[in-house]
N, C-alpha and C. Protein backbone atom coordinates (compact mmCIF):
# COMPACT_ATOMS: atom_id res chain seq x y z
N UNK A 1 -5.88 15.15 -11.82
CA UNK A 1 -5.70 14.94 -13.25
C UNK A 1 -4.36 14.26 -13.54
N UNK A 2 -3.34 14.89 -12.71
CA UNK A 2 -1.98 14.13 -13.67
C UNK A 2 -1.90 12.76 -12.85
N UNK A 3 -2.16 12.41 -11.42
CA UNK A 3 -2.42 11.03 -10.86
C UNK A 3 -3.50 10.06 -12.34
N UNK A 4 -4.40 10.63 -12.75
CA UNK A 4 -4.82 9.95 -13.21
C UNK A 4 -4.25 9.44 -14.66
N UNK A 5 -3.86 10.74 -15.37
CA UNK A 5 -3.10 10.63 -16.19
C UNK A 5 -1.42 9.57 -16.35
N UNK A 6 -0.83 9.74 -15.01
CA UNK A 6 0.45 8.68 -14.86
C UNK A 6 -0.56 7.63 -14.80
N UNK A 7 -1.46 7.44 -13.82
CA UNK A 7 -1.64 5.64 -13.71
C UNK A 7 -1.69 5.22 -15.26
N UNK A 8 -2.32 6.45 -16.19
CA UNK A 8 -2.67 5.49 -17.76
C UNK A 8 -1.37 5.07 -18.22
N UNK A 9 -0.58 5.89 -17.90
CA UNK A 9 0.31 5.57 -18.76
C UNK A 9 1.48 4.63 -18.02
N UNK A 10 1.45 4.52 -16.68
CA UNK A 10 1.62 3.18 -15.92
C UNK A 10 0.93 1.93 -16.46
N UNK A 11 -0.06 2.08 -16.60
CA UNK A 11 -0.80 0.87 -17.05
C UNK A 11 -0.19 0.25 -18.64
N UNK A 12 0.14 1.19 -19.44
CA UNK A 12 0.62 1.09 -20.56
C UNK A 12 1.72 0.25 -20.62
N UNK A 13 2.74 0.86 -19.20
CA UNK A 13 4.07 0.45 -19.23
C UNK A 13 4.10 -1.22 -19.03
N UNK A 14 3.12 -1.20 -17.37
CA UNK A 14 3.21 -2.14 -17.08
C UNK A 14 2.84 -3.68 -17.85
N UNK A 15 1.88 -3.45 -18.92
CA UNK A 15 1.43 -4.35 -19.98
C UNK A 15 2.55 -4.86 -20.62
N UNK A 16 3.37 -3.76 -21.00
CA UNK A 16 4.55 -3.77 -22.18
C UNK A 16 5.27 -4.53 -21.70
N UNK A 17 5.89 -4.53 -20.13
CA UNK A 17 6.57 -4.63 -19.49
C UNK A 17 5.80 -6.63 -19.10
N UNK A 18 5.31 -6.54 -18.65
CA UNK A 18 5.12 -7.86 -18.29
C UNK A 18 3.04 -8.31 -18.49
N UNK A 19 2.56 -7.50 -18.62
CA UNK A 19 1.13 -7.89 -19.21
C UNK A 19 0.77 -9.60 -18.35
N UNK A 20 0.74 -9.81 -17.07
CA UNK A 20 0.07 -10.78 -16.62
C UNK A 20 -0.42 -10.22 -15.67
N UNK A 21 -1.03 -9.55 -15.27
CA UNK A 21 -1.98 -9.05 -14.00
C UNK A 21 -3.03 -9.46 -14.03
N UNK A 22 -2.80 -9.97 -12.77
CA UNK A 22 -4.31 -10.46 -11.90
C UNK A 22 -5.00 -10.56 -10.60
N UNK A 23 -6.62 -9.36 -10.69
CA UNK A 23 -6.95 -8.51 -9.82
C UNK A 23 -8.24 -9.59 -9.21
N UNK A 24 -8.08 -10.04 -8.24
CA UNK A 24 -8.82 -10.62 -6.91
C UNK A 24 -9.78 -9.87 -6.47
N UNK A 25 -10.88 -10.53 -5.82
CA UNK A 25 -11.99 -10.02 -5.13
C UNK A 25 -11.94 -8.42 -4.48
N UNK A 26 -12.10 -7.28 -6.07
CA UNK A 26 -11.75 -6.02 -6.03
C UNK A 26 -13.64 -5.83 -5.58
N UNK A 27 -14.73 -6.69 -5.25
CA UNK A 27 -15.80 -5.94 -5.06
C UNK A 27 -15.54 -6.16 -3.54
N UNK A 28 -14.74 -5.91 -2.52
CA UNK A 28 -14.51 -5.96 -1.78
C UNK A 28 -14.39 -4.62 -1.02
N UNK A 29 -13.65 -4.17 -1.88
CA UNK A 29 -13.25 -2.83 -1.75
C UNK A 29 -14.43 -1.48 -1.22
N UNK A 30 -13.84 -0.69 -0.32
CA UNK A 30 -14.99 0.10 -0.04
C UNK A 30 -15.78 1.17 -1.21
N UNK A 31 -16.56 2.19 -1.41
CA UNK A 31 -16.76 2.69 -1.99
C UNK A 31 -16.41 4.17 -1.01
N UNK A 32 -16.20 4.92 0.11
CA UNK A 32 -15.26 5.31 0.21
C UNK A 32 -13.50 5.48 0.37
N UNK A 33 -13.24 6.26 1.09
CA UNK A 33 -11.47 6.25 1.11
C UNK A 33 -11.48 5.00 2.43
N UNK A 34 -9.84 4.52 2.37
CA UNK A 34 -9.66 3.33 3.17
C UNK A 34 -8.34 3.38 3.06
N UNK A 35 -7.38 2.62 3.87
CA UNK A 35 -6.04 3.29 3.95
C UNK A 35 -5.95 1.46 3.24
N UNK A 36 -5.24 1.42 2.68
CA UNK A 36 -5.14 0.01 1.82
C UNK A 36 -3.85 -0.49 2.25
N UNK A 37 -4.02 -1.31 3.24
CA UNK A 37 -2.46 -2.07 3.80
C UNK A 37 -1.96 -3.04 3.33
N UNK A 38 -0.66 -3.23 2.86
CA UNK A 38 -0.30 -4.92 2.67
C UNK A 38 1.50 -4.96 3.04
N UNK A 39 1.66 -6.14 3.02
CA UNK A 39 3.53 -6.50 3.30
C UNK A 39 4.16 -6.01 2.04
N UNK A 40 5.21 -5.14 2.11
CA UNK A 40 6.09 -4.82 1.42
C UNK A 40 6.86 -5.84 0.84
N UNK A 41 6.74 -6.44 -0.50
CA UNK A 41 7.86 -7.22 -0.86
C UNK A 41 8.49 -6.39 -2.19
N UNK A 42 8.04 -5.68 -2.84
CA UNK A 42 8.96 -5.13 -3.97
C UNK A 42 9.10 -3.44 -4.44
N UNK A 43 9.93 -2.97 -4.63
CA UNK A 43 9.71 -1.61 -4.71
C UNK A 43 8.51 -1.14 -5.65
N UNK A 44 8.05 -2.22 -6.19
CA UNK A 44 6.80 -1.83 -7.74
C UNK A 44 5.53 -2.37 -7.11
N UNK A 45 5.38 -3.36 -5.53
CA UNK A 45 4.12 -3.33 -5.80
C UNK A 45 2.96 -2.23 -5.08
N UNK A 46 3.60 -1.33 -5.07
CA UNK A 46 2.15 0.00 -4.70
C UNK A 46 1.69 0.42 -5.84
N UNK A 47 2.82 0.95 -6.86
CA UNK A 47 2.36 0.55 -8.11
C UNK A 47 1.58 -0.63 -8.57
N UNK A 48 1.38 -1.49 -8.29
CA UNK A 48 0.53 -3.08 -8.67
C UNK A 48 -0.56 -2.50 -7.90
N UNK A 49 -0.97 -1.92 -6.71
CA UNK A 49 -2.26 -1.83 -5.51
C UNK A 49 -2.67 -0.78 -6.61
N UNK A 50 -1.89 0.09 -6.78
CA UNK A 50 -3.05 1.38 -7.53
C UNK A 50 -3.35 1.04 -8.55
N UNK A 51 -3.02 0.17 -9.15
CA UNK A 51 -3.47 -0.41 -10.60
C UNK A 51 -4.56 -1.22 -10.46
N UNK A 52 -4.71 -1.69 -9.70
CA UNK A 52 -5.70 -3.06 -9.26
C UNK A 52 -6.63 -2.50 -8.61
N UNK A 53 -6.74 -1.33 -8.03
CA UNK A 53 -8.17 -0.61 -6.76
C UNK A 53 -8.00 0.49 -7.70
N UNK A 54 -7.93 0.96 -9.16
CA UNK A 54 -8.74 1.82 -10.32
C UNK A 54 -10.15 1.59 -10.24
N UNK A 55 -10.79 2.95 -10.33
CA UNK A 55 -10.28 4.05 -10.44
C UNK A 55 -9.81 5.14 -8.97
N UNK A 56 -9.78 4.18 -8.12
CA UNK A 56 -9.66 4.93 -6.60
C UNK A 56 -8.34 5.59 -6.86
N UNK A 57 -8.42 6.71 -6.49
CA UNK A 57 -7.06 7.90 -6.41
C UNK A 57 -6.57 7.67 -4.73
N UNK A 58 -5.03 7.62 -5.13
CA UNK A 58 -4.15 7.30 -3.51
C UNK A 58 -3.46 8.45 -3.32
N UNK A 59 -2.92 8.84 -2.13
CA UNK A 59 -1.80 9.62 -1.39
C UNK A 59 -1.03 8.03 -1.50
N UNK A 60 0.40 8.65 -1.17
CA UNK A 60 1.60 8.11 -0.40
C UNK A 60 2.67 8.51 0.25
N UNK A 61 3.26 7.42 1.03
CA UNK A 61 4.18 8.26 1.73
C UNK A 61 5.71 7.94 0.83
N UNK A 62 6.40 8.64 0.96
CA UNK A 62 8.14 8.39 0.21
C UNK A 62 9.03 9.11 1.16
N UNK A 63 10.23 8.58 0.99
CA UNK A 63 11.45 8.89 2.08
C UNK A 63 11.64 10.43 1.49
N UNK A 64 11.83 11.15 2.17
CA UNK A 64 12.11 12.55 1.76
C UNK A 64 13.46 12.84 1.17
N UNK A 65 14.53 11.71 1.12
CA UNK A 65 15.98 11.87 0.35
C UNK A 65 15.40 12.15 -1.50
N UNK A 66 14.06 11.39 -1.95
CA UNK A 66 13.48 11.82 -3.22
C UNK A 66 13.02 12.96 -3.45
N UNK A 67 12.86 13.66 -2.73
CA UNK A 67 12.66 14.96 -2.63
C UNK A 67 13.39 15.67 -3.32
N UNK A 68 14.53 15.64 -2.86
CA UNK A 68 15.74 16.30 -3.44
C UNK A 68 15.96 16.42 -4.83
N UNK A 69 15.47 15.82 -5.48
CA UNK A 69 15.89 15.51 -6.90
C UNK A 69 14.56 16.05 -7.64
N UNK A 70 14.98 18.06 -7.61
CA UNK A 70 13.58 18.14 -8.92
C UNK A 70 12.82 17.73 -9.52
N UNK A 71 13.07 17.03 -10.39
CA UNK A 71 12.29 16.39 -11.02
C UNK A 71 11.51 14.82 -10.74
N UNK A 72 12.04 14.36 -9.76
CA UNK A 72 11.47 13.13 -8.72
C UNK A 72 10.53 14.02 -7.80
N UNK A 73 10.98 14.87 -7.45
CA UNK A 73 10.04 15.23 -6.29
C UNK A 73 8.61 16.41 -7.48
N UNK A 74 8.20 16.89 -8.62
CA UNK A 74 7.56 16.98 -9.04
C UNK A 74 6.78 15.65 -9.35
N UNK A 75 7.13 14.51 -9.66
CA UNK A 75 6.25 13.58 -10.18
C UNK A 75 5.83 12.96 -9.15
N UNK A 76 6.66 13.17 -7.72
CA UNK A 76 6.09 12.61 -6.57
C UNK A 76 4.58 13.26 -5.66
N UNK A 77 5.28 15.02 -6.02
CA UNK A 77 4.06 15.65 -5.82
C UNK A 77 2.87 15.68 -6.33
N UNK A 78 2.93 15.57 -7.89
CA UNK A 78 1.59 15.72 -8.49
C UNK A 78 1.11 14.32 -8.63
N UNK A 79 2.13 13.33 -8.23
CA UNK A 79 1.04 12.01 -7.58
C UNK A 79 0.42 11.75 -6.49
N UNK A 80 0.07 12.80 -5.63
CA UNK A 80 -0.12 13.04 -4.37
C UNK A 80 0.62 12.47 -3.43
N UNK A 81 2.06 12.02 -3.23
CA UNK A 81 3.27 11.85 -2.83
C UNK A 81 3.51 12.88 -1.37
N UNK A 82 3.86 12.52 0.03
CA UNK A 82 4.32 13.27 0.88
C UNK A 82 5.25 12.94 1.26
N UNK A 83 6.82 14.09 1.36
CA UNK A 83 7.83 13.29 2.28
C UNK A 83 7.58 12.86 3.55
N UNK A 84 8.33 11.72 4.20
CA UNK A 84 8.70 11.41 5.39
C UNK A 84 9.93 10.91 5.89
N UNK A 85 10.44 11.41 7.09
CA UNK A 85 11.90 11.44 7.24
C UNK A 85 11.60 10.02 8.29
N UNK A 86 12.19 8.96 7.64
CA UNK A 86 11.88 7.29 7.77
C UNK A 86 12.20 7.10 9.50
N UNK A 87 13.67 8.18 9.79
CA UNK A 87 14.31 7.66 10.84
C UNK A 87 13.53 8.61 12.51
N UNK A 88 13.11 10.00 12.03
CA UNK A 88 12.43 10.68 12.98
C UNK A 88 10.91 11.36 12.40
N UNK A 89 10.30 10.51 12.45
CA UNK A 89 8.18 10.59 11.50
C UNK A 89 8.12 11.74 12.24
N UNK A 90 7.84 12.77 11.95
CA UNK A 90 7.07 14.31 12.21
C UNK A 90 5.59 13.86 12.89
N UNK A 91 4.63 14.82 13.46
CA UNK A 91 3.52 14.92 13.25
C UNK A 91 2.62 14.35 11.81
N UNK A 92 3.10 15.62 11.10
CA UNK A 92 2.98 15.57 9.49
C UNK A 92 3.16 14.19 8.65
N UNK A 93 3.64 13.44 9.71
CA UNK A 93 3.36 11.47 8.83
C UNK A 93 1.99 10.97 9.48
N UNK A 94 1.06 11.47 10.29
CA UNK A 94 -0.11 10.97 10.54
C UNK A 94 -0.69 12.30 9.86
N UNK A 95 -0.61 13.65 10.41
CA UNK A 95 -1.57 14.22 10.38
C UNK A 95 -1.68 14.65 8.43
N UNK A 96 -0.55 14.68 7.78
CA UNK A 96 -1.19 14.62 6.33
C UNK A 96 -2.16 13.53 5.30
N UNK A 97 -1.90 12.39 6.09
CA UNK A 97 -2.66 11.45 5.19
C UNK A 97 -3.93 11.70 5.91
N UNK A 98 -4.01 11.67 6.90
CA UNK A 98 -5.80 12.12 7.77
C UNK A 98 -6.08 12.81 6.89
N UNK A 99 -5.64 13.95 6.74
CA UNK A 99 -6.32 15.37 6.04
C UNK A 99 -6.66 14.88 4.35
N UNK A 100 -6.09 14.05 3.80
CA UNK A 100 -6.09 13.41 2.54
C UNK A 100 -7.53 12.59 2.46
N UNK A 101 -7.00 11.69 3.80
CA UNK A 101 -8.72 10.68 3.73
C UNK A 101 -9.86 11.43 4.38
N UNK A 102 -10.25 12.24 4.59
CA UNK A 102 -10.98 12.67 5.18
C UNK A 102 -11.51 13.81 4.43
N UNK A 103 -10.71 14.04 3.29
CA UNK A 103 -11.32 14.91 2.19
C UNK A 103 -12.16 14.27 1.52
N UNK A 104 -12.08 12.69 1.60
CA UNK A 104 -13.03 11.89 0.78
C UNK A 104 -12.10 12.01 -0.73
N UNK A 105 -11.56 12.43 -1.21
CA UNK A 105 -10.61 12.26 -2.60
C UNK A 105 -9.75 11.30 -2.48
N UNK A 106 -9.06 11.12 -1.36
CA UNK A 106 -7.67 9.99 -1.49
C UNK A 106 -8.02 9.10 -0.25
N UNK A 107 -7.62 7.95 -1.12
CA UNK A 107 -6.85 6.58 -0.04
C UNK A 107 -5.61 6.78 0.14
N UNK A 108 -4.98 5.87 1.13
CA UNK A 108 -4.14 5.62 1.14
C UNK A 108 -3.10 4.65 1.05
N UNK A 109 -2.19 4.49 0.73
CA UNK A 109 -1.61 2.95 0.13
C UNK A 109 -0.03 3.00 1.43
N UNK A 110 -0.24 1.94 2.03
CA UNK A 110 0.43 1.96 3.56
C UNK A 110 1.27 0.69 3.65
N UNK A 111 2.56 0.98 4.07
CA UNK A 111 2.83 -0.70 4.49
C UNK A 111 3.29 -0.63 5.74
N UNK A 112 2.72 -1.77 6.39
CA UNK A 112 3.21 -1.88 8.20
C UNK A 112 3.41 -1.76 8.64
N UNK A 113 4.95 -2.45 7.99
CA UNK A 113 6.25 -2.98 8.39
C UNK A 113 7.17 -2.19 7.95
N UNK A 114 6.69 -1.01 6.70
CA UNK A 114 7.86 -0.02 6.19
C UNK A 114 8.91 0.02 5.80
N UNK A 115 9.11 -1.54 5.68
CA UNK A 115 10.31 -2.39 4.78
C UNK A 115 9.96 -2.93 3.96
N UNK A 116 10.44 -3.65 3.38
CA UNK A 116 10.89 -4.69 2.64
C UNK A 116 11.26 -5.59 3.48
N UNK A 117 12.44 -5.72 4.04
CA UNK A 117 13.21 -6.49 4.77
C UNK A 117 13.02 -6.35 6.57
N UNK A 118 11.64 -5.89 6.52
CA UNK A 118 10.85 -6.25 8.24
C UNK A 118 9.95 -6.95 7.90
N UNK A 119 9.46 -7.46 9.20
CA UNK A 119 8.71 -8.46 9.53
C UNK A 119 7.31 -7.95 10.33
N UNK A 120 7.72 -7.00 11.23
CA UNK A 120 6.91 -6.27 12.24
C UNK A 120 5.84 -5.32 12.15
N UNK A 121 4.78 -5.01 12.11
CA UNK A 121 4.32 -4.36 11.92
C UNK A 121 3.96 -2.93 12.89
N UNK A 122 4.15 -2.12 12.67
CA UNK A 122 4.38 -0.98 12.87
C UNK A 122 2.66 -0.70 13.01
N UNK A 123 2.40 0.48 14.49
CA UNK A 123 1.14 0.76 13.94
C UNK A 123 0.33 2.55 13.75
N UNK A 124 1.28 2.75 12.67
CA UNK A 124 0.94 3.89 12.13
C UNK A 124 -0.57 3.72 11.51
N UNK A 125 -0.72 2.78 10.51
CA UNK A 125 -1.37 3.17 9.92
C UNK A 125 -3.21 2.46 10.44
N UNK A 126 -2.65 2.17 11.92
CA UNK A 126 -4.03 1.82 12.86
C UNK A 126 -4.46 3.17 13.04
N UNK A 127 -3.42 3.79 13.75
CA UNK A 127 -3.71 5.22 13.93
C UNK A 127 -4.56 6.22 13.09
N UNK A 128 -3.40 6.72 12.08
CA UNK A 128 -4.52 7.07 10.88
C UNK A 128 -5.86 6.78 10.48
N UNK A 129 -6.17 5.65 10.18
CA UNK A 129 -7.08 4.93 10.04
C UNK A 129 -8.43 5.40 11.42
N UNK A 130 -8.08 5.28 12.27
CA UNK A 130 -8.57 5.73 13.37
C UNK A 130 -9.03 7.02 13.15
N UNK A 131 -8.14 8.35 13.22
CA UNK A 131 -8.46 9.25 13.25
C UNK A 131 -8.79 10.27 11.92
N UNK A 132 -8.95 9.74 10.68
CA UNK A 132 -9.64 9.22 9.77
C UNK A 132 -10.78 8.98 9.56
N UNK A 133 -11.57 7.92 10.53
CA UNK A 133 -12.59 7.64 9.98
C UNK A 133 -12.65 6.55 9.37
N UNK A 134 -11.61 5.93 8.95
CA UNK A 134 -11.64 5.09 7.26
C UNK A 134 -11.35 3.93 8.01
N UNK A 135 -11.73 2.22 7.41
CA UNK A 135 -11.41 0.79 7.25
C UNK A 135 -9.70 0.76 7.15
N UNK A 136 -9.30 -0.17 7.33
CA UNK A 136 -7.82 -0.73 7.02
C UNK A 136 -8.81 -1.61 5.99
N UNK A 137 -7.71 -1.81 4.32
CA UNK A 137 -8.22 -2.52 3.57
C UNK A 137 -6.73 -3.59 3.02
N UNK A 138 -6.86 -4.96 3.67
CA UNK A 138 -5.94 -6.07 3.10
C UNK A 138 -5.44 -6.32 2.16
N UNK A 139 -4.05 -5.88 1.37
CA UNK A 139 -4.16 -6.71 0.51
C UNK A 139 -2.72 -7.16 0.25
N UNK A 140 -2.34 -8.25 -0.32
CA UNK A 140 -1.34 -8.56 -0.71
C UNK A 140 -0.97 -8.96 -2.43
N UNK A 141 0.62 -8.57 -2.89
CA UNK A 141 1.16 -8.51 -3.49
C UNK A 141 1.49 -10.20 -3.67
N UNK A 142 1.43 -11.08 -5.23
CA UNK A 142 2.38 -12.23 -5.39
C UNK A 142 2.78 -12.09 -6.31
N UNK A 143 3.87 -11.96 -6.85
CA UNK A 143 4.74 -12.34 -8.16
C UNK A 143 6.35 -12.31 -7.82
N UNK A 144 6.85 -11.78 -9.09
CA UNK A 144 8.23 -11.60 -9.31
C UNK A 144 8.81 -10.46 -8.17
N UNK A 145 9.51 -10.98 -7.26
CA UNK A 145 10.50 -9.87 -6.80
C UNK A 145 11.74 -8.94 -6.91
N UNK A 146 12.34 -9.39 -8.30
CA UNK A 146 13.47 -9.28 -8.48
C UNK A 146 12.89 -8.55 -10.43
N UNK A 147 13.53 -7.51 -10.80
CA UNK A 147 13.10 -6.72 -11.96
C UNK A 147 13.05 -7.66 -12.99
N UNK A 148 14.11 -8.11 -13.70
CA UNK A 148 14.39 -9.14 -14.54
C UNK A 148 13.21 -10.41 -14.80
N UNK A 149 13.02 -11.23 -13.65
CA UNK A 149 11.98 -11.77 -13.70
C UNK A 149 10.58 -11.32 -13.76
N UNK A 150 10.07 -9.75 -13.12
CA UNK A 150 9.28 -9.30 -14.46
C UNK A 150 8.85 -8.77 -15.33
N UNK A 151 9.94 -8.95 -16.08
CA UNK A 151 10.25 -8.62 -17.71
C UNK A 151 10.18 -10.31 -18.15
N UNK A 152 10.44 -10.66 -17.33
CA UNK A 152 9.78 -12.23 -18.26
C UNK A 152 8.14 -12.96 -18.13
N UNK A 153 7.47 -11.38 -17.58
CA UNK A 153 5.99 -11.76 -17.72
C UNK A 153 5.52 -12.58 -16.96
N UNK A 154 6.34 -13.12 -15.78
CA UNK A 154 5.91 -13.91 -14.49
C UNK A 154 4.71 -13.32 -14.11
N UNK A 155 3.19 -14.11 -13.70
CA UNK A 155 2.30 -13.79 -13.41
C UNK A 155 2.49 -12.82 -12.00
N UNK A 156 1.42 -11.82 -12.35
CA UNK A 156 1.14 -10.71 -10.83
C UNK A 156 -0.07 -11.10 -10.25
N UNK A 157 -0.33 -11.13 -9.09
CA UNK A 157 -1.52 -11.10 -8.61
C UNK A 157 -1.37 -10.25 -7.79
N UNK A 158 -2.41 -9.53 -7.88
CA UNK A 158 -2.86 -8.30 -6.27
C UNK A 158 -4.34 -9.29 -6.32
N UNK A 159 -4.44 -9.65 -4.52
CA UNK A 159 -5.82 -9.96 -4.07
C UNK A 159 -6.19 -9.22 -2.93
N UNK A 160 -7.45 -8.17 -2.69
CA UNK A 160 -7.95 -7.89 -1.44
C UNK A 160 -9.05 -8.35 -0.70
N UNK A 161 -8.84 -8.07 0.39
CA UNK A 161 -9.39 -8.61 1.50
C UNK A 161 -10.08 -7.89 2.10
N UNK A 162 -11.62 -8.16 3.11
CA UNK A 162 -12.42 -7.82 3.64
C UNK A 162 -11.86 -6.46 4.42
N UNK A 163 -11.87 -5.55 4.34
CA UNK A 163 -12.18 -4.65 5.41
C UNK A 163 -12.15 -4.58 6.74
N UNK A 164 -11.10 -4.16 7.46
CA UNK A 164 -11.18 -4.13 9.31
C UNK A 164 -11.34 -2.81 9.29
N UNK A 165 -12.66 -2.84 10.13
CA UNK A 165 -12.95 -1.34 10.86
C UNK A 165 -12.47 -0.84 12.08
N UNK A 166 -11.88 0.36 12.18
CA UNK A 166 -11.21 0.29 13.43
C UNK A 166 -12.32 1.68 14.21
N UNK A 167 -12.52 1.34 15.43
CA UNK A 167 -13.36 2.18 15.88
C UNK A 167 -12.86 3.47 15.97
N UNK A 168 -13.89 4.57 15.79
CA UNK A 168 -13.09 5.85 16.36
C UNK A 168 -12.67 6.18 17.73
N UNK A 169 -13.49 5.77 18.55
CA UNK A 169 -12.93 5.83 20.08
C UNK A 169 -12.24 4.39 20.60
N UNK A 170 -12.02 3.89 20.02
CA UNK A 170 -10.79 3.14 20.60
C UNK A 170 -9.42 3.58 20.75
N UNK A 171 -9.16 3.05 22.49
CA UNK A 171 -7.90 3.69 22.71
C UNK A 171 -6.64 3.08 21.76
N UNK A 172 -5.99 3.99 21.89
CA UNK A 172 -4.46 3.50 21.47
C UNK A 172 -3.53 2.95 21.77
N UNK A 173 -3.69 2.38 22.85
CA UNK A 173 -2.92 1.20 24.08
C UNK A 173 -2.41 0.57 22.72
N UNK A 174 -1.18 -0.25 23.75
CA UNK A 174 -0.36 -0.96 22.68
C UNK A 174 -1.06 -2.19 22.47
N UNK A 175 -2.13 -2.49 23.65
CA UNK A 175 -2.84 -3.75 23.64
C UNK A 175 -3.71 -3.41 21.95
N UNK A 176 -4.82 -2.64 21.99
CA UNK A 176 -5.57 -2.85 21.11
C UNK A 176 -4.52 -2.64 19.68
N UNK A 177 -3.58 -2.25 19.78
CA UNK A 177 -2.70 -1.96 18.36
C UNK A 177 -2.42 -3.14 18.17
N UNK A 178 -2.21 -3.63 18.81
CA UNK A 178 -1.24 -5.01 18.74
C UNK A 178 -2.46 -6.09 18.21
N UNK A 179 -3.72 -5.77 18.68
CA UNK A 179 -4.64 -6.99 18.25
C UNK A 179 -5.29 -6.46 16.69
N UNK A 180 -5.27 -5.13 16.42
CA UNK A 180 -5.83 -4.86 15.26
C UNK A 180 -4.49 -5.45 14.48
N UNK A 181 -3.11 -5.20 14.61
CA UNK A 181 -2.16 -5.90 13.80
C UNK A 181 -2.08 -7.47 13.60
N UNK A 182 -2.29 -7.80 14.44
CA UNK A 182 -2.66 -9.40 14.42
C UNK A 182 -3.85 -9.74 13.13
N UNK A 183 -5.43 -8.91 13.46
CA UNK A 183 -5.91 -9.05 12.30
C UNK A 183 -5.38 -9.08 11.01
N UNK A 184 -4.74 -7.82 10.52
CA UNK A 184 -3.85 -7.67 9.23
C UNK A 184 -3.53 -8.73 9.22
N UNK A 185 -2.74 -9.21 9.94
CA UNK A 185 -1.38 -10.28 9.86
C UNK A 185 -1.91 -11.82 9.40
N UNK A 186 -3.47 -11.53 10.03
CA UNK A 186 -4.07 -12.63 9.33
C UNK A 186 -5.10 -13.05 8.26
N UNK A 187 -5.19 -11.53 7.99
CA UNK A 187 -5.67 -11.30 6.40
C UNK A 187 -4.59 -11.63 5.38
N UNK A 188 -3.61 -10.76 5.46
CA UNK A 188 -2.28 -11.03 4.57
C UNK A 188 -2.38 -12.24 4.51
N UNK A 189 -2.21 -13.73 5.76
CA UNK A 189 -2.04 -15.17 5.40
C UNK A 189 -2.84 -15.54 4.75
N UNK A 190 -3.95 -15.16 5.52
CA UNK A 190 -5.51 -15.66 4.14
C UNK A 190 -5.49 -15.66 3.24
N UNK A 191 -5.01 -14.31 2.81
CA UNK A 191 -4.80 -13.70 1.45
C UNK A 191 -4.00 -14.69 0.22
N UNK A 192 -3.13 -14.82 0.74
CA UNK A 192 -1.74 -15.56 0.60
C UNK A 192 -2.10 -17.16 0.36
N UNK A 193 -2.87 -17.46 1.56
CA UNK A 193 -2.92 -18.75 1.26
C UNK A 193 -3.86 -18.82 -0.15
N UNK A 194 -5.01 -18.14 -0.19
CA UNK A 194 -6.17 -18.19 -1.04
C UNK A 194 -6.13 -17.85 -2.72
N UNK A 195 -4.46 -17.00 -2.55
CA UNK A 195 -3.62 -17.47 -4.04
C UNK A 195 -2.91 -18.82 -4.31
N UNK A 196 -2.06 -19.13 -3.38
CA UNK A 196 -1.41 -19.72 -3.92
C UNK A 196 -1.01 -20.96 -2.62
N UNK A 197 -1.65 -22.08 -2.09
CA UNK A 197 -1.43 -22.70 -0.54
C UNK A 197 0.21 -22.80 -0.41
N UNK A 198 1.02 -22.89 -1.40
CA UNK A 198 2.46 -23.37 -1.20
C UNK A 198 3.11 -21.85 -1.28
N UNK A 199 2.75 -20.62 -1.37
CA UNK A 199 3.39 -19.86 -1.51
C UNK A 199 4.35 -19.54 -0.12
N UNK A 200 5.86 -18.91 -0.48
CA UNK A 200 6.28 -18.37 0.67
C UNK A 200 7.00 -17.47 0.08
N UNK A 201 7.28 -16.29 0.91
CA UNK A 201 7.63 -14.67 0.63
C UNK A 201 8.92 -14.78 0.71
N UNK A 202 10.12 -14.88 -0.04
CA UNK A 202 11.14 -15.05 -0.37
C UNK A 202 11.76 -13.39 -0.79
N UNK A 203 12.10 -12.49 -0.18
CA UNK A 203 12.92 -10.93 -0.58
C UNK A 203 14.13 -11.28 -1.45
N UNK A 204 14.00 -10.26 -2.31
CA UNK A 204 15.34 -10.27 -3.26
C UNK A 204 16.12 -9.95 -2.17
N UNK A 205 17.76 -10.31 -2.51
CA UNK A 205 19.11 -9.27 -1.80
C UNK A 205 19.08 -8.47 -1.97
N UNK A 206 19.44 -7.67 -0.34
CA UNK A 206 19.17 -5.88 -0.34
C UNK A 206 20.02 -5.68 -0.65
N UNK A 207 20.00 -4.66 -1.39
CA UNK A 207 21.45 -3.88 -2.09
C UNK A 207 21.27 -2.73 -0.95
């Protein structure tokens, strides 16, 4: 209820706030849970993925330093929010989102690379996905990276992409990780190209 309740009133904000969103080949999307991957470019666009794959309800993961802060870590919780300690991942960074998708109630909203400012993709969320049950689902983020620019209503696009199934008995060798990441890697371009052919992913300065 209150996940559903913030997205409304996310949605509210985000209109106010810049009102150009635009949602891409969303019949794509599964009709169960699917761990929904894309490249990290702005702290707002998971916010943009859950807005765009409505009415699907997500888990996520957040650095556990938000925790700390009462009242961040209530709105993190009752958005179905789990800490993770970025520098040493517990068990509890695979085995809670499994238990999430596999309830059939939540997706999950995942990035790679786990930056902003990486390149690499990381393969947690092959794993999961794996032991899960669930598709990896593509998608990428284009607009404004930097806050200011959008508040000047610079167009958003979220577009997703076909579905990679990852088998359940496939091993976990770094070989097959490495080739299911390659897929991603070339959904994201697809993706990318199929908005915009001249686009290139430009990161704000990390503060």
């Amino acid at each position: 209820m209150f996940f559903s309740f913030a997205r409304f009133i996310v949605r509210i904000l985000v209109w106010v706030l810049n009102g150009n969103l635009n949602i891409e080949n969303k019949e794509t999307l599964p009709e169960g849970t699917y761990v929904l991957v894309g490249p990290h470019r702005t702290w707002w666009d998971p916010i943009f993925f859950a807005l765009a794959a409505s009415p699907r309800k997500f888990t996520f993961m957040a650095k556990e330093e938000l925790f700390k802060n009462p009242l961040i870590r209530f709105i993190l919780v009752h958005a179905n929010a789990f800490p993770v300690n970025r520098q040493k991942p517990g068990p509890s960074a695979i085995k809670t989102p499994v238990k999430a998708l596999r309830s059939k109630e939540l997706s999950l909203i995942m990035f790679p690379t786990g930056s902003r400012y990486a390149s690499d993709l990381k393969g947690g969320a092959v794993v999961i996905a794996k032991m899960a049950h669930v598709p990896l689902v593509p998608a990428v983020y284009q607009g404004p990276v930097r806050f200011r620019d959008l508040l000047k209503r610079q167009k958003v696009t979220i577009r997703f992409g076909e579905p990679i199934p990852v088998d359940s008995k496939l091993k976990m060798t770094d070989e097959n990780i490495a080739q299911i990441g390659e897929q991603m890697q070339t959904a994201f371009d697809e993706l990318d190209y199929a908005i915009n052919p001249d686009f290139k992913y430009v990161p704000n300065e990390k503060k």
